[in-house]
Protein backbone atom coordinates (compact mmCIF):
# COMPACT_ATOMS: atom_id res chain seq x y z
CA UNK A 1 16.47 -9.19 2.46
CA UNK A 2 17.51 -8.16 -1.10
CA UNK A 3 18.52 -4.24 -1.84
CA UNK A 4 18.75 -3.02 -5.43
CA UNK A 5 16.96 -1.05 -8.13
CA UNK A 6 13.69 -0.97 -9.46
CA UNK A 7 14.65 -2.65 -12.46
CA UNK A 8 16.72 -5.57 -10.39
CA UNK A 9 12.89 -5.62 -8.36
CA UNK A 10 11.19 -6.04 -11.54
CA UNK A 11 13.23 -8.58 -12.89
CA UNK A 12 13.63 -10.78 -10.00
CA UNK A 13 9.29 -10.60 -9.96
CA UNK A 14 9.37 -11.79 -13.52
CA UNK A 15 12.00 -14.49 -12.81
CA UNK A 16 8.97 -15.65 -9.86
CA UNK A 17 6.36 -15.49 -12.51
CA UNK A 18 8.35 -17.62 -14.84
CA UNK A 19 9.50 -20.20 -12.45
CA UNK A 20 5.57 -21.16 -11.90
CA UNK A 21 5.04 -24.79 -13.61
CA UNK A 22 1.00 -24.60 -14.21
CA UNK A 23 -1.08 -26.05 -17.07
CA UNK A 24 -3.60 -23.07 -16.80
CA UNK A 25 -2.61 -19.35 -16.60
CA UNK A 26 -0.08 -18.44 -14.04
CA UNK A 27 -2.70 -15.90 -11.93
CA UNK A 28 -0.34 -13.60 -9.63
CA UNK A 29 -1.74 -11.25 -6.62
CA UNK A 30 -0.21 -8.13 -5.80
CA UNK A 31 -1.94 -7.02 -2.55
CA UNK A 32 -1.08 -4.22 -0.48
CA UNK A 33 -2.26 -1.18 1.19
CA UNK A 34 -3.87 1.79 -0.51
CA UNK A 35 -1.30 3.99 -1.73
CA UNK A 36 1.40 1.45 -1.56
CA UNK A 37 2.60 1.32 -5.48
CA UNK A 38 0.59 -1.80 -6.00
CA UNK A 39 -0.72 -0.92 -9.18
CA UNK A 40 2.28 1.22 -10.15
CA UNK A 41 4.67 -2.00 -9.75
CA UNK A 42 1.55 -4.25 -11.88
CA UNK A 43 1.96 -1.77 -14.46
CA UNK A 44 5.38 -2.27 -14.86
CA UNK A 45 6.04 -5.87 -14.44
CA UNK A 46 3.11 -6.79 -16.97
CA UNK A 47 5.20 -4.68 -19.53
CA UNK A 48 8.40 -6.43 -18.31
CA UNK A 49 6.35 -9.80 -19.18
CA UNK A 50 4.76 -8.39 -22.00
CA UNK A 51 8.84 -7.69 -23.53
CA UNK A 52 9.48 -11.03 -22.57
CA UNK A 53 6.75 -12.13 -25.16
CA UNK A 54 4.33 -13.56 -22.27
CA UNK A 55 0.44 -13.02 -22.84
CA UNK A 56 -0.38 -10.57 -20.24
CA UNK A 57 -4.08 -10.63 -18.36
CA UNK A 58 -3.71 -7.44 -16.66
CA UNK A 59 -6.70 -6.40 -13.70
CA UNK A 60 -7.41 -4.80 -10.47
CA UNK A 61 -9.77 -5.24 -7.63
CA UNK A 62 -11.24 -1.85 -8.49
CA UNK A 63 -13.01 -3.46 -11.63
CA UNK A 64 -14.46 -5.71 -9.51
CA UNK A 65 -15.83 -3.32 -6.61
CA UNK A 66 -19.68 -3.18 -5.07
CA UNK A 67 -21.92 -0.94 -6.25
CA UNK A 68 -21.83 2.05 -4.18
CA UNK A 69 -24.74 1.45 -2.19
CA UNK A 70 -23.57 -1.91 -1.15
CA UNK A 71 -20.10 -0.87 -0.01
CA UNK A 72 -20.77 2.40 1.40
CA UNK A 73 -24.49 0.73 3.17
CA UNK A 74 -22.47 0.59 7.18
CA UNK A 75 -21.18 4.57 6.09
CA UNK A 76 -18.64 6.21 3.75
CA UNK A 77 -15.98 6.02 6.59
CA UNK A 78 -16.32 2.87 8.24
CA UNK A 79 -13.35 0.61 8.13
CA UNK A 80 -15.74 -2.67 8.94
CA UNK A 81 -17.47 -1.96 5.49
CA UNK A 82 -14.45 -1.06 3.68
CA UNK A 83 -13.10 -4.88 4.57
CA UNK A 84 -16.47 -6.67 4.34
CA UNK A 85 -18.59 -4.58 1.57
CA UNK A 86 -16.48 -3.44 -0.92
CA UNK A 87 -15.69 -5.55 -3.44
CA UNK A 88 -17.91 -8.61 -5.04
CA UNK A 89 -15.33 -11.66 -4.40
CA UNK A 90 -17.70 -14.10 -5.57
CA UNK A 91 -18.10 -12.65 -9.36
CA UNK A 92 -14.30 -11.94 -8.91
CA UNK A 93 -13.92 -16.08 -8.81
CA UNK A 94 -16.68 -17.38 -10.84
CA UNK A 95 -15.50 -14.88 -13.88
CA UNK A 96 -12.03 -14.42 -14.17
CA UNK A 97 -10.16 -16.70 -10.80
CA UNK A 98 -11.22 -19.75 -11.57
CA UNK A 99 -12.11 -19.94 -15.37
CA UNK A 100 -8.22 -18.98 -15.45
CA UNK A 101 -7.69 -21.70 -12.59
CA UNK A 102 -6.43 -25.98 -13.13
CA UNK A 103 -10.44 -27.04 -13.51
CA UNK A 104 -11.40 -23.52 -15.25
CA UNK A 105 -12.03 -23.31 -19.51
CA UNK A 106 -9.68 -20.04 -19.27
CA UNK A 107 -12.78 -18.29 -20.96
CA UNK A 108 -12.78 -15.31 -18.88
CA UNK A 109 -14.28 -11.84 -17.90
CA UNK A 110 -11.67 -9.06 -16.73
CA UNK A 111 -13.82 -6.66 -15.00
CA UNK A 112 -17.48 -6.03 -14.19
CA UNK A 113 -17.89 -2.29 -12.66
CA UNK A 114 -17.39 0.63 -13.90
CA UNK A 115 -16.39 2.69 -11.40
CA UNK A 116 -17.33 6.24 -12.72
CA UNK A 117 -20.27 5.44 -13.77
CA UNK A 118 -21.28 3.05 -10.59
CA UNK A 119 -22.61 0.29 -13.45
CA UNK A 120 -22.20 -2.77 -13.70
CA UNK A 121 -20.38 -4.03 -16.86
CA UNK A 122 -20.56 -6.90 -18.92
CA UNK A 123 -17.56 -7.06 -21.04
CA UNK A 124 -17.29 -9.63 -23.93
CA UNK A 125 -15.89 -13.10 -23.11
CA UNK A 126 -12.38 -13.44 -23.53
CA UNK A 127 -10.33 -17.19 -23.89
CA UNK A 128 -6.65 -16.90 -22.40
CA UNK A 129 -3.44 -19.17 -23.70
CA UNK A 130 -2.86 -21.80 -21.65
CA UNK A 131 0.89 -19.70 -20.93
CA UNK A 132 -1.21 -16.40 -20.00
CA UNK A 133 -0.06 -14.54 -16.92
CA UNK A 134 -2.59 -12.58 -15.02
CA UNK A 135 -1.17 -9.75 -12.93
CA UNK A 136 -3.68 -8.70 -10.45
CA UNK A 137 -3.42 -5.49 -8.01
CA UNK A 138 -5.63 -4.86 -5.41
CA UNK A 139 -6.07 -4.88 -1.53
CA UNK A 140 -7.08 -7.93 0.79
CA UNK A 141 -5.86 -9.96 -1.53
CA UNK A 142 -4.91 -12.36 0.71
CA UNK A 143 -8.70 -13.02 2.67
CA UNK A 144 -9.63 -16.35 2.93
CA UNK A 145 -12.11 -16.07 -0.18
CA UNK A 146 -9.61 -15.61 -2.62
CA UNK A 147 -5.98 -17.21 -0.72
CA UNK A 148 -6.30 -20.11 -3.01
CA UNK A 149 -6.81 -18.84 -6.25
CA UNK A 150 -2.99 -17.22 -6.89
CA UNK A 151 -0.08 -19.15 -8.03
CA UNK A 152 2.49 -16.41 -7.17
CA UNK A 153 1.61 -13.86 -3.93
CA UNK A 154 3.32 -10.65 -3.97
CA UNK A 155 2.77 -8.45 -1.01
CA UNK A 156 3.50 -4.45 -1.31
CA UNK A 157 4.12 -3.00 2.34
CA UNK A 158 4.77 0.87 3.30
CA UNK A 159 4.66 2.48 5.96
CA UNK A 160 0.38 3.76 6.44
CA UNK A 161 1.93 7.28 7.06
CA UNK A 162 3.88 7.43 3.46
CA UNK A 163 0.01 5.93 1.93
CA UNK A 164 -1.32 8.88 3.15
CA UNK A 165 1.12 11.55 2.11
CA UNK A 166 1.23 9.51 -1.52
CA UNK A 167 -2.86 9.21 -1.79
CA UNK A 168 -2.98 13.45 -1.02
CA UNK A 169 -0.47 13.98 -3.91
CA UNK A 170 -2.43 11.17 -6.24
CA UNK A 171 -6.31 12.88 -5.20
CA UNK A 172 -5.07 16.73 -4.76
CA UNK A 173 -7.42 17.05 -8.00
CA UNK A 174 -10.58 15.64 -6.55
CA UNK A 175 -10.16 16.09 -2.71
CA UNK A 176 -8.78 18.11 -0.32
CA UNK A 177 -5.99 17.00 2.54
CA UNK A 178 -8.58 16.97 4.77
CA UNK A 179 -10.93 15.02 3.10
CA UNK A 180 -8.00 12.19 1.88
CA UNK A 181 -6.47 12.48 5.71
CA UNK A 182 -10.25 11.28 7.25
CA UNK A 183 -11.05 8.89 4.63
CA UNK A 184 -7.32 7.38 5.37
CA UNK A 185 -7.98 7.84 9.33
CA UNK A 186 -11.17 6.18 9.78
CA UNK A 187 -11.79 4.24 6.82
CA UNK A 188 -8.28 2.35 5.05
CA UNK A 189 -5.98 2.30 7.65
CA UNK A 190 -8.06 0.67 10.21
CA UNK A 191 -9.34 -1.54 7.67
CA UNK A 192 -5.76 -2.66 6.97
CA UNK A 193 -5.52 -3.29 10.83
CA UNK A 194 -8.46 -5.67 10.52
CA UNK A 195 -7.16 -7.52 7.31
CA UNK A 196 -3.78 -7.97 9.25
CA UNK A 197 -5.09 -8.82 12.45
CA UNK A 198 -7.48 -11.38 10.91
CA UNK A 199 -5.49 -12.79 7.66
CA UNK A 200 -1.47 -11.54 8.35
CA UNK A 201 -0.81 -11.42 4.72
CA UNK A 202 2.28 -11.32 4.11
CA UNK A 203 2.84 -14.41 6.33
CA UNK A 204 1.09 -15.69 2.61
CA UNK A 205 2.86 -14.06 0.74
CA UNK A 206 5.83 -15.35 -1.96
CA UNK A 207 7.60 -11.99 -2.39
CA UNK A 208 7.19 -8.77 0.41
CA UNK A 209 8.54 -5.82 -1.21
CA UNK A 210 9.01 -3.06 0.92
CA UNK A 211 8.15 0.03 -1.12
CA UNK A 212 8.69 2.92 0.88
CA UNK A 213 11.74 4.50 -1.58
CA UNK A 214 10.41 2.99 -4.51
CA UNK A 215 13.25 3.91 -6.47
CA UNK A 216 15.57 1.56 -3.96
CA UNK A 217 13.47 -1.13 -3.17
CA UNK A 218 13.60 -3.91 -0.36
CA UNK A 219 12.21 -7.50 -1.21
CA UNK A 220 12.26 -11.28 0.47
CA UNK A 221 11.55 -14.05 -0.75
CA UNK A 222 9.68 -16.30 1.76
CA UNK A 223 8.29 -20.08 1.76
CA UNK A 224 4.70 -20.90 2.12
């Protein structure tokens, strides 16, 4: 176990990145539960990267999510849908994954949902540098459809109580405690259960940071 700052964290993550020998783009995963900093810590290690003069690829599962009808068709709240339904893995790989992977032509699509809207998008076609880094947040990262696709696997854990108390602070403007508490009760955390029980991530992963003072943050480094 390492202890330091954020910016010791953030630095040691882009040491990771740059100590991945690849011919394509270096495509890392930064999985986690809801309301566990994932995309917070993304954020700010694709500007660390970005200072460090590395062509940044920066995405989330969220542009990649079901159409509302699809992920919502076993109920708003069940945890079984949440983990099976809600995001489209297979456009996920055939338009950004593996175009950026060793056989891919790094011509690539960074999102295809528009989440507001509940439309499907079809942004232009982009083609990455061979040197590109794609930093990639999301949850279930580690499922057996994807596992294969990342070079580096970075794993964001917190306790489920402290994603609850963060998620009412980040919604307060759209939903109320009691709303964020139920969707968090029935739907996320038991889907977490299911991901763990049937994929124990961060047995995958690289790097487990352990984000529950985020300030102060834990991390180990772990072999595959």
């Amino acid at each position: 176990m390492m202890h330091g700052t954020r910016d010791d964290l953030l630095d040691r993550l882009a040491e990771a990145v740059g100590s991945v020998a690849v011919a394509h783009p270096t495509r890392v995963a930064i999985d986690g539960p809801p309301a566990a900093g994932k995309t917070t810590l993304a954020d700010e290690l694709a500007a660390v990267l970005r200072r460090e003069g590395r062509h940044v690829i920066r995405a989330s599962i969220d542009d990649f999510l079901a159409p509302r009808s699809q992920r919502y068709r076993r109920g708003e709240y069940s945890a079984e849908g949440c983990y099976h339904d809600a995001h489209d893995h297979s456009v996920l790989n055939r338009v950004l994954l593996d175009p950026l992977g060793p056989l891919g032509d790094r011509r690539f699509q960074h999102a295809v949902y528009h989440p507001v809207a509940d439309a499907v998008l079809s942004p232009r076609v982009t083609t990455a540098p061979a040197d590109a880094v794609l930093v990639f947040d999301g949850v279930f990262l580690m499922r057996p459809e994807l596992i294969d696709r990342w070079d580096l696997r970075v794993f964001v854990s917190t306790t489920l109580r402290k994603t609850v108390d963060r998620a009412v602070i980040r919604e307060r403007r759209v939903s109320t405690r009691a709303d964020v508490e139920r969707r968090w009760r029935e739907r996320y955390i038991p889907s977490q259960q299911l991901y763990f029980a049937a994929v124990r991530p961060t047995q995958h992963a690289d790097i487990v940071v352990h984000n529950d003072e985020p300030q102060r943050p834990v991390w180990e480094t772990r072999t595959r």
